[in-house]
PDB file of N, CA and C in Angstrom:
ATOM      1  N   UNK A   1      31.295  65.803 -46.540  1.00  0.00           N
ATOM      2  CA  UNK A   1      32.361  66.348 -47.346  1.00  0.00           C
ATOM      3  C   UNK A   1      32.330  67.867 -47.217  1.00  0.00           C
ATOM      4  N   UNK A   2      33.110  68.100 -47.030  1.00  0.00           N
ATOM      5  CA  UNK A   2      33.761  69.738 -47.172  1.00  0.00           C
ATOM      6  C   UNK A   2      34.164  70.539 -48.247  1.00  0.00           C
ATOM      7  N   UNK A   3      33.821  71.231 -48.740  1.00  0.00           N
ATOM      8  CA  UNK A   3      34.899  72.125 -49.903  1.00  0.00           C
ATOM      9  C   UNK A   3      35.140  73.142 -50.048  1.00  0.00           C
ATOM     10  N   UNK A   4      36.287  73.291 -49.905  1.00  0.00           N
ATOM     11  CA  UNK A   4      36.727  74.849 -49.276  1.00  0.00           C
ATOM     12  C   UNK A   4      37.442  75.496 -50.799  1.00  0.00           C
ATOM     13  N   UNK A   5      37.270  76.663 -50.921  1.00  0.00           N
ATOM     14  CA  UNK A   5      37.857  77.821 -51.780  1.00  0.00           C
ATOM     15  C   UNK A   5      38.234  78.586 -51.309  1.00  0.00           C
ATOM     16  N   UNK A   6      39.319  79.023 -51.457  1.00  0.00           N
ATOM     17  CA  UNK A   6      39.958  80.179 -50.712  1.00  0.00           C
ATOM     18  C   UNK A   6      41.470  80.652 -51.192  1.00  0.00           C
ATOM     19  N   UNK A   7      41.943  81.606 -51.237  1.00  0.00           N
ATOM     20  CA  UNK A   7      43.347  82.058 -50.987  1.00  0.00           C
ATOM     21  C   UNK A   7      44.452  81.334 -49.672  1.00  0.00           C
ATOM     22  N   UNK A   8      43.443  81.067 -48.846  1.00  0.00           N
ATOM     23  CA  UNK A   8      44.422  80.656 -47.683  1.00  0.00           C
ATOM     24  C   UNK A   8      45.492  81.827 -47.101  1.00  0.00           C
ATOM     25  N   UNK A   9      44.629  83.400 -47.432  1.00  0.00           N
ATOM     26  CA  UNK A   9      46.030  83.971 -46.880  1.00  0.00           C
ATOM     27  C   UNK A   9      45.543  84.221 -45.505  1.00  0.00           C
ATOM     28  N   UNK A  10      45.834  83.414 -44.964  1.00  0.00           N
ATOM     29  CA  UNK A  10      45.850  83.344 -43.247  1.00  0.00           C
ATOM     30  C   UNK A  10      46.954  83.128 -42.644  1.00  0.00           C
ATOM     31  N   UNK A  11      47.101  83.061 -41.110  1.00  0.00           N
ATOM     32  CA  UNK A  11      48.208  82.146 -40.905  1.00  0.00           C
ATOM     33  C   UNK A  11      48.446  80.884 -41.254  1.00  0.00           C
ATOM     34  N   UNK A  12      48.784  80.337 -42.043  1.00  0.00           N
ATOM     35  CA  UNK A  12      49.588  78.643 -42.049  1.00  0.00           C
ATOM     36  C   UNK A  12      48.780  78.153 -40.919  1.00  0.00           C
ATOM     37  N   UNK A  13      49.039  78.146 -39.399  1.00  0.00           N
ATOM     38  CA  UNK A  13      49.171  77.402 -38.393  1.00  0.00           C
ATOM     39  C   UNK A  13      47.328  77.518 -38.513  1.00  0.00           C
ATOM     40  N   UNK A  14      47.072  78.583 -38.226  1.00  0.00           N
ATOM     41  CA  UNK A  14      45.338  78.826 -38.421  1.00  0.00           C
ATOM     42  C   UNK A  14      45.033  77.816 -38.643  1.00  0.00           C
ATOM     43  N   UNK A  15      44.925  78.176 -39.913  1.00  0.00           N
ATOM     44  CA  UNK A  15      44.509  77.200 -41.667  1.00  0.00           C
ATOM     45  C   UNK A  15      44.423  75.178 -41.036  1.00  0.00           C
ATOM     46  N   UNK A  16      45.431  75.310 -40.817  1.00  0.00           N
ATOM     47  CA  UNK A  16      46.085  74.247 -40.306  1.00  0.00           C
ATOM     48  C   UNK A  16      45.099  73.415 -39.269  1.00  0.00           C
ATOM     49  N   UNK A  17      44.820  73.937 -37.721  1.00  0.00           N
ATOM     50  CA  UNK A  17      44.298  73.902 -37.256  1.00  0.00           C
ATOM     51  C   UNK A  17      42.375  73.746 -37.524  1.00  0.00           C
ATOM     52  N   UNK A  18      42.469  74.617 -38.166  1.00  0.00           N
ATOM     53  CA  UNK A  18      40.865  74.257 -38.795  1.00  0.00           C
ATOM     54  C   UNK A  18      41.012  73.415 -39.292  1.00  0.00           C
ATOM     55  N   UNK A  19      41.657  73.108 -40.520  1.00  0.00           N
ATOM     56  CA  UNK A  19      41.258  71.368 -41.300  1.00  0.00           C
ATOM     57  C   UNK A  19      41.811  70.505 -40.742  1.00  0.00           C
ATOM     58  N   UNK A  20      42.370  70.163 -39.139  1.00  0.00           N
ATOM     59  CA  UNK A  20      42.524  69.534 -38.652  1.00  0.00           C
ATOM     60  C   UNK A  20      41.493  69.154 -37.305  1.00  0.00           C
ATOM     61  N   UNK A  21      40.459  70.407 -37.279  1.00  0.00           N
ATOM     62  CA  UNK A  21      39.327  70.026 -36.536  1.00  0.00           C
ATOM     63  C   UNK A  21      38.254  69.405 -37.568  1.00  0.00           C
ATOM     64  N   UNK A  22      38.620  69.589 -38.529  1.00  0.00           N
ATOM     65  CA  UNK A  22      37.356  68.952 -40.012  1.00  0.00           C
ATOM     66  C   UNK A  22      37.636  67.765 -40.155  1.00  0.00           C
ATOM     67  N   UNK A  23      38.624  67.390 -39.937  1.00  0.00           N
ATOM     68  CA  UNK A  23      39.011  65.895 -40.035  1.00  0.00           C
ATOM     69  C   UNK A  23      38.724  65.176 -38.782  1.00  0.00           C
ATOM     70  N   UNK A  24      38.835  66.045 -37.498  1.00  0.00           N
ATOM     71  CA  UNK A  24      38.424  64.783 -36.290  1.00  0.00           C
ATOM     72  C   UNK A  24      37.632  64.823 -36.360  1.00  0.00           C
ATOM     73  N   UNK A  25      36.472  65.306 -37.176  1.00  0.00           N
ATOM     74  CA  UNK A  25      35.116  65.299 -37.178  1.00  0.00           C
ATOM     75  C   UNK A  25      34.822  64.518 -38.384  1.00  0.00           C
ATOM     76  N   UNK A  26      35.691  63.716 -38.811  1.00  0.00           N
ATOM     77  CA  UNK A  26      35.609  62.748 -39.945  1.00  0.00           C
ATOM     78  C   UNK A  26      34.964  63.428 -41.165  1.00  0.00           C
ATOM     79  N   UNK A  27      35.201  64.565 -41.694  1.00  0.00           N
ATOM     80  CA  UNK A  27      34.387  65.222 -42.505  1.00  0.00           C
ATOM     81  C   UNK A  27      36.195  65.021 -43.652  1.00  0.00           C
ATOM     82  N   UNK A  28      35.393  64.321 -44.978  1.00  0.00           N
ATOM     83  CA  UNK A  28      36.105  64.625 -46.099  1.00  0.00           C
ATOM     84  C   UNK A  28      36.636  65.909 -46.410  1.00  0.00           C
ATOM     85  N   UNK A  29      37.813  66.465 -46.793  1.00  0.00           N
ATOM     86  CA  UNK A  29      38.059  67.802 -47.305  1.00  0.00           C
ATOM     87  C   UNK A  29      38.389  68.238 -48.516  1.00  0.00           C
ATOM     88  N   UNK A  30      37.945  68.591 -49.049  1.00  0.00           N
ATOM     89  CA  UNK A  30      38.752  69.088 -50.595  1.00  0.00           C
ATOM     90  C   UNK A  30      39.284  70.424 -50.333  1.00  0.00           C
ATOM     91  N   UNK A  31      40.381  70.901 -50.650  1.00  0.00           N
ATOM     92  CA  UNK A  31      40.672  72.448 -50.587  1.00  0.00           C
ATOM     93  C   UNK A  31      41.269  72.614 -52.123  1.00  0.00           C
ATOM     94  N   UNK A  32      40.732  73.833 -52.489  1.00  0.00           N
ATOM     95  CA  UNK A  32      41.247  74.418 -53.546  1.00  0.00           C
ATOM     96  C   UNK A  32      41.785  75.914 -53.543  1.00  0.00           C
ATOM     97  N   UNK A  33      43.091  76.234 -52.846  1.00  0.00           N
ATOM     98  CA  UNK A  33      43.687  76.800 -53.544  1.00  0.00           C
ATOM     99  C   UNK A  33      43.896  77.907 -54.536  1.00  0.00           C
ATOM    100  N   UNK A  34      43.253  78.894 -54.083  1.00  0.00           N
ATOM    101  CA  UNK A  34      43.164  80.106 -55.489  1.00  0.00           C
ATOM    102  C   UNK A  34      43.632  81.291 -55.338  1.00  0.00           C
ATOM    103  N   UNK A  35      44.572  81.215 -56.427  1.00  0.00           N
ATOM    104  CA  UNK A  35      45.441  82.484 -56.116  1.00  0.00           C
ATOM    105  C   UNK A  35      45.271  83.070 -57.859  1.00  0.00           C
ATOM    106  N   UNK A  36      46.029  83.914 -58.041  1.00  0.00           N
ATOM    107  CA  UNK A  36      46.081  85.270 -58.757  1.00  0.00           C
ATOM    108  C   UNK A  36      47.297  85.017 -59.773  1.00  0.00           C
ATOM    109  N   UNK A  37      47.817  84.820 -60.661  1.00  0.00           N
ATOM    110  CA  UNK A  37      49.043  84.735 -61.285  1.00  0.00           C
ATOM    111  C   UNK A  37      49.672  85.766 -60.641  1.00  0.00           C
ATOM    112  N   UNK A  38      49.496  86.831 -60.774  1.00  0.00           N
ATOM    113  CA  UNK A  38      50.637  87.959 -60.141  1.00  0.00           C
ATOM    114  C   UNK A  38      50.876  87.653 -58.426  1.00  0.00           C
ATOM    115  N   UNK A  39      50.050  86.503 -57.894  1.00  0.00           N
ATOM    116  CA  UNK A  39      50.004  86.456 -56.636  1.00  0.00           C
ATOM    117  C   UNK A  39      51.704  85.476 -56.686  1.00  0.00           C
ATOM    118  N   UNK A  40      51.415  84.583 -57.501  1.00  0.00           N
ATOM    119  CA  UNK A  40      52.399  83.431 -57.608  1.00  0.00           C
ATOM    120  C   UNK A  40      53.838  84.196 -58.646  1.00  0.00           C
ATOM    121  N   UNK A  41      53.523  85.166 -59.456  1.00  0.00           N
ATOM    122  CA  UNK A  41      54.705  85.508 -60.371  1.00  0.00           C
ATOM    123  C   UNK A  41      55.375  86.684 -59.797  1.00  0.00           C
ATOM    124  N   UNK A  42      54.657  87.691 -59.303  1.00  0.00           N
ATOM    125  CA  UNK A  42      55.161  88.642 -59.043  1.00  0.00           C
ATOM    126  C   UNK A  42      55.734  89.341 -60.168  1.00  0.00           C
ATOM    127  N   UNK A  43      54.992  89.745 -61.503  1.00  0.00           N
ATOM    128  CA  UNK A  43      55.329  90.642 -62.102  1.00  0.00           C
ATOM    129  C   UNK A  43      56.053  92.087 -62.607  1.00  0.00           C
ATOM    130  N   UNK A  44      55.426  92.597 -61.534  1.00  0.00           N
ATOM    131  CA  UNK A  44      56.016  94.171 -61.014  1.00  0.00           C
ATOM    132  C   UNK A  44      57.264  94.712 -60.988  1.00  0.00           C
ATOM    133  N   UNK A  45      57.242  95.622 -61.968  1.00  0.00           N
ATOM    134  CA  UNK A  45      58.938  96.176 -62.132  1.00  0.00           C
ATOM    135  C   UNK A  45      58.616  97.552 -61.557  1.00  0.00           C
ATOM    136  N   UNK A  46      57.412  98.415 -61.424  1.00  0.00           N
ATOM    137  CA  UNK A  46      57.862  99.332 -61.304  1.00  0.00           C
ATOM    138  C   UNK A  46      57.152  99.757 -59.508  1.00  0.00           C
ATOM    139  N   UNK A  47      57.036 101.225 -59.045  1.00  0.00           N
ATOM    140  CA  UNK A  47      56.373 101.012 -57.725  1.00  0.00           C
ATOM    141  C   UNK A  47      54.975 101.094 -58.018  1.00  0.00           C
ATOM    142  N   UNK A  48      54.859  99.988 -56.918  1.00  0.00           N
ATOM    143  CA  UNK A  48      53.243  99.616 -57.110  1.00  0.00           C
ATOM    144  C   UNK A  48      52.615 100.244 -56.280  1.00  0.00           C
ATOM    145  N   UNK A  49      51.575 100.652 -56.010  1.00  0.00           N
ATOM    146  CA  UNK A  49      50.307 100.612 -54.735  1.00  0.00           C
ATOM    147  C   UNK A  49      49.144  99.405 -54.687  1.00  0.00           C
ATOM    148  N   UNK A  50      49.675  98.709 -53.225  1.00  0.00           N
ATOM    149  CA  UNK A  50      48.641  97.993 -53.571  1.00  0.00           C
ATOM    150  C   UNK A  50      47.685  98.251 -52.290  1.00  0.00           C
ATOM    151  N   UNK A  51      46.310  97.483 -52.633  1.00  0.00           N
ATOM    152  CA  UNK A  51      45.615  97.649 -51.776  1.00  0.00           C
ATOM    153  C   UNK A  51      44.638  96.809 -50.880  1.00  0.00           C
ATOM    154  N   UNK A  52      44.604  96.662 -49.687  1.00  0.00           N
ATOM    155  CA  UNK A  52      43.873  95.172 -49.426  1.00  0.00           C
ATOM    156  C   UNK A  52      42.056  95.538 -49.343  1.00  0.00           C
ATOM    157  N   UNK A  53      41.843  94.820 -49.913  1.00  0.00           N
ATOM    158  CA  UNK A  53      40.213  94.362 -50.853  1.00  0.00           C
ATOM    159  C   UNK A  53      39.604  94.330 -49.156  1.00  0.00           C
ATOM    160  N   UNK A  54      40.050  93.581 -48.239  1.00  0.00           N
ATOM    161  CA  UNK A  54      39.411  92.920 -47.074  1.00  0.00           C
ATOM    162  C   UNK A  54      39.492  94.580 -45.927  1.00  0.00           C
ATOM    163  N   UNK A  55      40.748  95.589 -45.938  1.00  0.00           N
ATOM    164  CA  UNK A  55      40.248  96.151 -45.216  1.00  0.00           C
ATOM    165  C   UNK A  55      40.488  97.632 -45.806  1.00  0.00           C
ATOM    166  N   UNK A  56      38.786  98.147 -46.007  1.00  0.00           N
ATOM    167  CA  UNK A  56      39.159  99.477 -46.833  1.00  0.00           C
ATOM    168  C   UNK A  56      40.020 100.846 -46.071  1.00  0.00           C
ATOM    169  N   UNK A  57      40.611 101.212 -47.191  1.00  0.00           N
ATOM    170  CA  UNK A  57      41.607 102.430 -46.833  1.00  0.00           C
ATOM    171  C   UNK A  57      43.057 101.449 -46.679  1.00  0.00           C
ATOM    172  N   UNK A  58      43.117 100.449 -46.364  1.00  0.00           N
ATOM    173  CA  UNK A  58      44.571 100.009 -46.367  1.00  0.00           C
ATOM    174  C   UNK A  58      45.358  99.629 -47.217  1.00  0.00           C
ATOM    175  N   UNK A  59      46.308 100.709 -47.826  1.00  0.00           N
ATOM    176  CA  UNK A  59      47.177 101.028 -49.327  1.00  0.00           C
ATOM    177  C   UNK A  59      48.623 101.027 -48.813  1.00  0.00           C
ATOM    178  N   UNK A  60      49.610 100.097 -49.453  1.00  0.00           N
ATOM    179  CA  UNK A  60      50.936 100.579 -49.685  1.00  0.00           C
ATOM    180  C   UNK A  60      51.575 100.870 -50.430  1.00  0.00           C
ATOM    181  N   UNK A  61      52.404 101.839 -51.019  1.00  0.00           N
ATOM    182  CA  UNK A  61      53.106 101.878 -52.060  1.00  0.00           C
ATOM    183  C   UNK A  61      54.503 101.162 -51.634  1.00  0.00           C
ATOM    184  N   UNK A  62      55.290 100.563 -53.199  1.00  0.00           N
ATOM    185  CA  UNK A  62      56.125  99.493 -52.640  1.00  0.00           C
ATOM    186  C   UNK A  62      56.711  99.633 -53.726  1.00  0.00           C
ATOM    187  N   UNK A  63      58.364  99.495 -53.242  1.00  0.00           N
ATOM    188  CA  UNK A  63      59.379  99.726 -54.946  1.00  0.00           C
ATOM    189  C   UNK A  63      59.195  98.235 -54.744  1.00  0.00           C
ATOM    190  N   UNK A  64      58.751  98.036 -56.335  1.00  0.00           N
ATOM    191  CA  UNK A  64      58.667  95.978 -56.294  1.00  0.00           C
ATOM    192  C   UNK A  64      59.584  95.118 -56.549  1.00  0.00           C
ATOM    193  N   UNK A  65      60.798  95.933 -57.137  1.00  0.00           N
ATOM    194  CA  UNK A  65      61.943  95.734 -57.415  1.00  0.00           C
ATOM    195  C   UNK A  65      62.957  94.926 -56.372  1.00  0.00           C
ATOM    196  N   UNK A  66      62.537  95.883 -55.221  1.00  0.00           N
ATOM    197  CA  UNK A  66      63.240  95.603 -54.507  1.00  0.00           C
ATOM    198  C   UNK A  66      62.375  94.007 -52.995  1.00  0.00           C
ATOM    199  N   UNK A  67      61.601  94.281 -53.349  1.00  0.00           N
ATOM    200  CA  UNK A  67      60.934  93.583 -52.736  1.00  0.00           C
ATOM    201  C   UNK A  67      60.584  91.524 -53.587  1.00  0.00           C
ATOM    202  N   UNK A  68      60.791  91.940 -54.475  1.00  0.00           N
ATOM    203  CA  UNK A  68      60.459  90.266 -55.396  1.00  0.00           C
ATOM    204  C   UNK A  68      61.150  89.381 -54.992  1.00  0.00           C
ATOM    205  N   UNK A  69      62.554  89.645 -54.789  1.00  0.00           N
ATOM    206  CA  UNK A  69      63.206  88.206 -53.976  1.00  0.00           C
ATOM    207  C   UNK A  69      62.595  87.850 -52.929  1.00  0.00           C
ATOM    208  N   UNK A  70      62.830  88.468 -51.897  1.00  0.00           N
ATOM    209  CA  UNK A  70      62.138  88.131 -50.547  1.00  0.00           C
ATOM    210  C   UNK A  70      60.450  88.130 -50.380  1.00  0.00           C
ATOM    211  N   UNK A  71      59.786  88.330 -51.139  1.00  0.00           N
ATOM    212  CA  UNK A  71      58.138  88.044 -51.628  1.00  0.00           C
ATOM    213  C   UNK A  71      58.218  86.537 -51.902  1.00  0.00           C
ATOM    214  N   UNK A  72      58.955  86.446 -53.519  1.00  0.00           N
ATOM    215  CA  UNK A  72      58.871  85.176 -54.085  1.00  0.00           C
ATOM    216  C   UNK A  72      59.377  84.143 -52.948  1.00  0.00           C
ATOM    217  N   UNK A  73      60.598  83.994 -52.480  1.00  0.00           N
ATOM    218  CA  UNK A  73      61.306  83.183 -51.253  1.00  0.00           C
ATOM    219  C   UNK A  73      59.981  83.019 -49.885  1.00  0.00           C
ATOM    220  N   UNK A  74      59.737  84.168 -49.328  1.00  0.00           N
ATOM    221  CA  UNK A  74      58.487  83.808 -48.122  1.00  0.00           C
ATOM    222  C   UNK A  74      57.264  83.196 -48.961  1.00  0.00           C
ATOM    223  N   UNK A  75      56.233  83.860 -50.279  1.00  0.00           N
ATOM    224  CA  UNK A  75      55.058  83.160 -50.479  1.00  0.00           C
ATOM    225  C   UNK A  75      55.798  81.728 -50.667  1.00  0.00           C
ATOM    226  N   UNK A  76      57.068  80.948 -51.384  1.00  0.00           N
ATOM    227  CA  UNK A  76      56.880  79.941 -51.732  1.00  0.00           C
ATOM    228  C   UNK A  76      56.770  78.632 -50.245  1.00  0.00           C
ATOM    229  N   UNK A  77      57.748  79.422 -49.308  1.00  0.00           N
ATOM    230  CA  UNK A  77      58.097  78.833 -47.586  1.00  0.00           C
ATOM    231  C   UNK A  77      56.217  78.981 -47.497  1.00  0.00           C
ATOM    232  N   UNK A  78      55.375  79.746 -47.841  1.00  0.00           N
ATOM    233  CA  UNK A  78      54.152  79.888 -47.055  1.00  0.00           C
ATOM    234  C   UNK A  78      53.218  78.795 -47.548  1.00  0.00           C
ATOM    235  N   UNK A  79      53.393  79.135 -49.474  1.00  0.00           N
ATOM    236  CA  UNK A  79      52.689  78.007 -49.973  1.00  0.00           C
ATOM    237  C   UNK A  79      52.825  76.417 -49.437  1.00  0.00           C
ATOM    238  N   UNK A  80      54.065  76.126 -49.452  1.00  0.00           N
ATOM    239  CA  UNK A  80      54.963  74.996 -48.861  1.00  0.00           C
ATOM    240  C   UNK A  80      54.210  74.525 -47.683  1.00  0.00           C
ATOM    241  N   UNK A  81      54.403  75.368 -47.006  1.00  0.00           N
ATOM    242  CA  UNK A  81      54.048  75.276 -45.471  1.00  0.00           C
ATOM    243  C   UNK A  81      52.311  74.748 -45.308  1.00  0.00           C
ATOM    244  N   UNK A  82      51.647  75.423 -46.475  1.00  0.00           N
ATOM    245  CA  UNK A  82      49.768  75.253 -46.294  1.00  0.00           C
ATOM    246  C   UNK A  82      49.902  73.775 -47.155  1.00  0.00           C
ATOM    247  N   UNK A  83      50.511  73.155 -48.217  1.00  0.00           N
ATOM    248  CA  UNK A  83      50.868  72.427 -48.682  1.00  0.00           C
ATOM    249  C   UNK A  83      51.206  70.711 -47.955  1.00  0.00           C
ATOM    250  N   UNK A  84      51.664  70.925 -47.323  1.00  0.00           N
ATOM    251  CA  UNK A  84      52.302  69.943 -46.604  1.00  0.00           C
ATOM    252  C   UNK A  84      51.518  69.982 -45.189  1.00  0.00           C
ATOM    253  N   UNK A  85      51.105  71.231 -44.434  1.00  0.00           N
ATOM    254  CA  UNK A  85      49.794  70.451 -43.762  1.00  0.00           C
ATOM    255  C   UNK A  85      48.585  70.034 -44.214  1.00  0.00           C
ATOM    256  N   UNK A  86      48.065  70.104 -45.432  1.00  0.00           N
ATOM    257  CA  UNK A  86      46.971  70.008 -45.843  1.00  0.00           C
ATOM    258  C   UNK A  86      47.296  67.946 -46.043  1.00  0.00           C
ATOM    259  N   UNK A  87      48.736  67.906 -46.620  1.00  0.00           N
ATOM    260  CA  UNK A  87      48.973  66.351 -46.978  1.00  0.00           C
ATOM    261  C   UNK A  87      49.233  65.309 -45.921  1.00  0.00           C
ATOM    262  N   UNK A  88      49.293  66.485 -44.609  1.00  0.00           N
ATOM    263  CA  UNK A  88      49.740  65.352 -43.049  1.00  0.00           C
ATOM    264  C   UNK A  88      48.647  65.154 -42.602  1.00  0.00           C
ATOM    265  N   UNK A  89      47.653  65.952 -43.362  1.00  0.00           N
ATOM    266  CA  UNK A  89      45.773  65.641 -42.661  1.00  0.00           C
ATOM    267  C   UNK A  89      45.296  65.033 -43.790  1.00  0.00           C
ATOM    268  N   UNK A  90      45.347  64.997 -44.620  1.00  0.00           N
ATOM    269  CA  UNK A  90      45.223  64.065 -46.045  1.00  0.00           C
ATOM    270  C   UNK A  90      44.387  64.817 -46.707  1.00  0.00           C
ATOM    271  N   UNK A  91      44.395  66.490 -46.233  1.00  0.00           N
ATOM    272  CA  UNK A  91      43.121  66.951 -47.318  1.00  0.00           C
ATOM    273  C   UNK A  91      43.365  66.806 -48.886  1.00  0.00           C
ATOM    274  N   UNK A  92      42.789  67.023 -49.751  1.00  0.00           N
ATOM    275  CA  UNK A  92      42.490  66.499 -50.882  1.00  0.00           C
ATOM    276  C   UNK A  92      42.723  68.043 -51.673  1.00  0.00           C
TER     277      UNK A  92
END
């Protein structure tokens, strides 16, 4: 058995590909999924800076305003997307 924690912010296809080599290897999978409420709500009214944790010094500032439709619309196509391969490999 396997059990994975993670964000999953990778590529989809990646992601994909790995728990589809975990499975020809007959290995059970559980994935869980962990995200951030503001990851999934997108809160932000005003401009943000954000910053990625994984590679230091890399900051954007971002009017969020303008950016929340097309955030909310791609994470949900992305979630979707890790979603539905995880259920064509039967991870758990």
């Amino acid at each position: 058995m396997v059990v994975i924690l993670s964000d999953c912010f990778d590529n989809a296809d990646a992601l994909g590909r790995s728990l589809q080599h975990l499975r020809f290897r007959n290995h059970e999978i559980l994935l869980f999924h962990v995200l951030a409420p503001e990851e999934i709500e997108f809160p932000f009214k005003h401009p943000t800076k954000f910053r990625n944790i994984e590679t230091p010094g890399h900051e954007i500032l971002t009017d969020t305003r303008r950016l929340r439709d097309e955030y909310l619309k791609n994470f949900a196509e992305w979630r979707d997307k890790i979603k539905r391969r995880a259920e064509d490999l039967h991870v758990d």
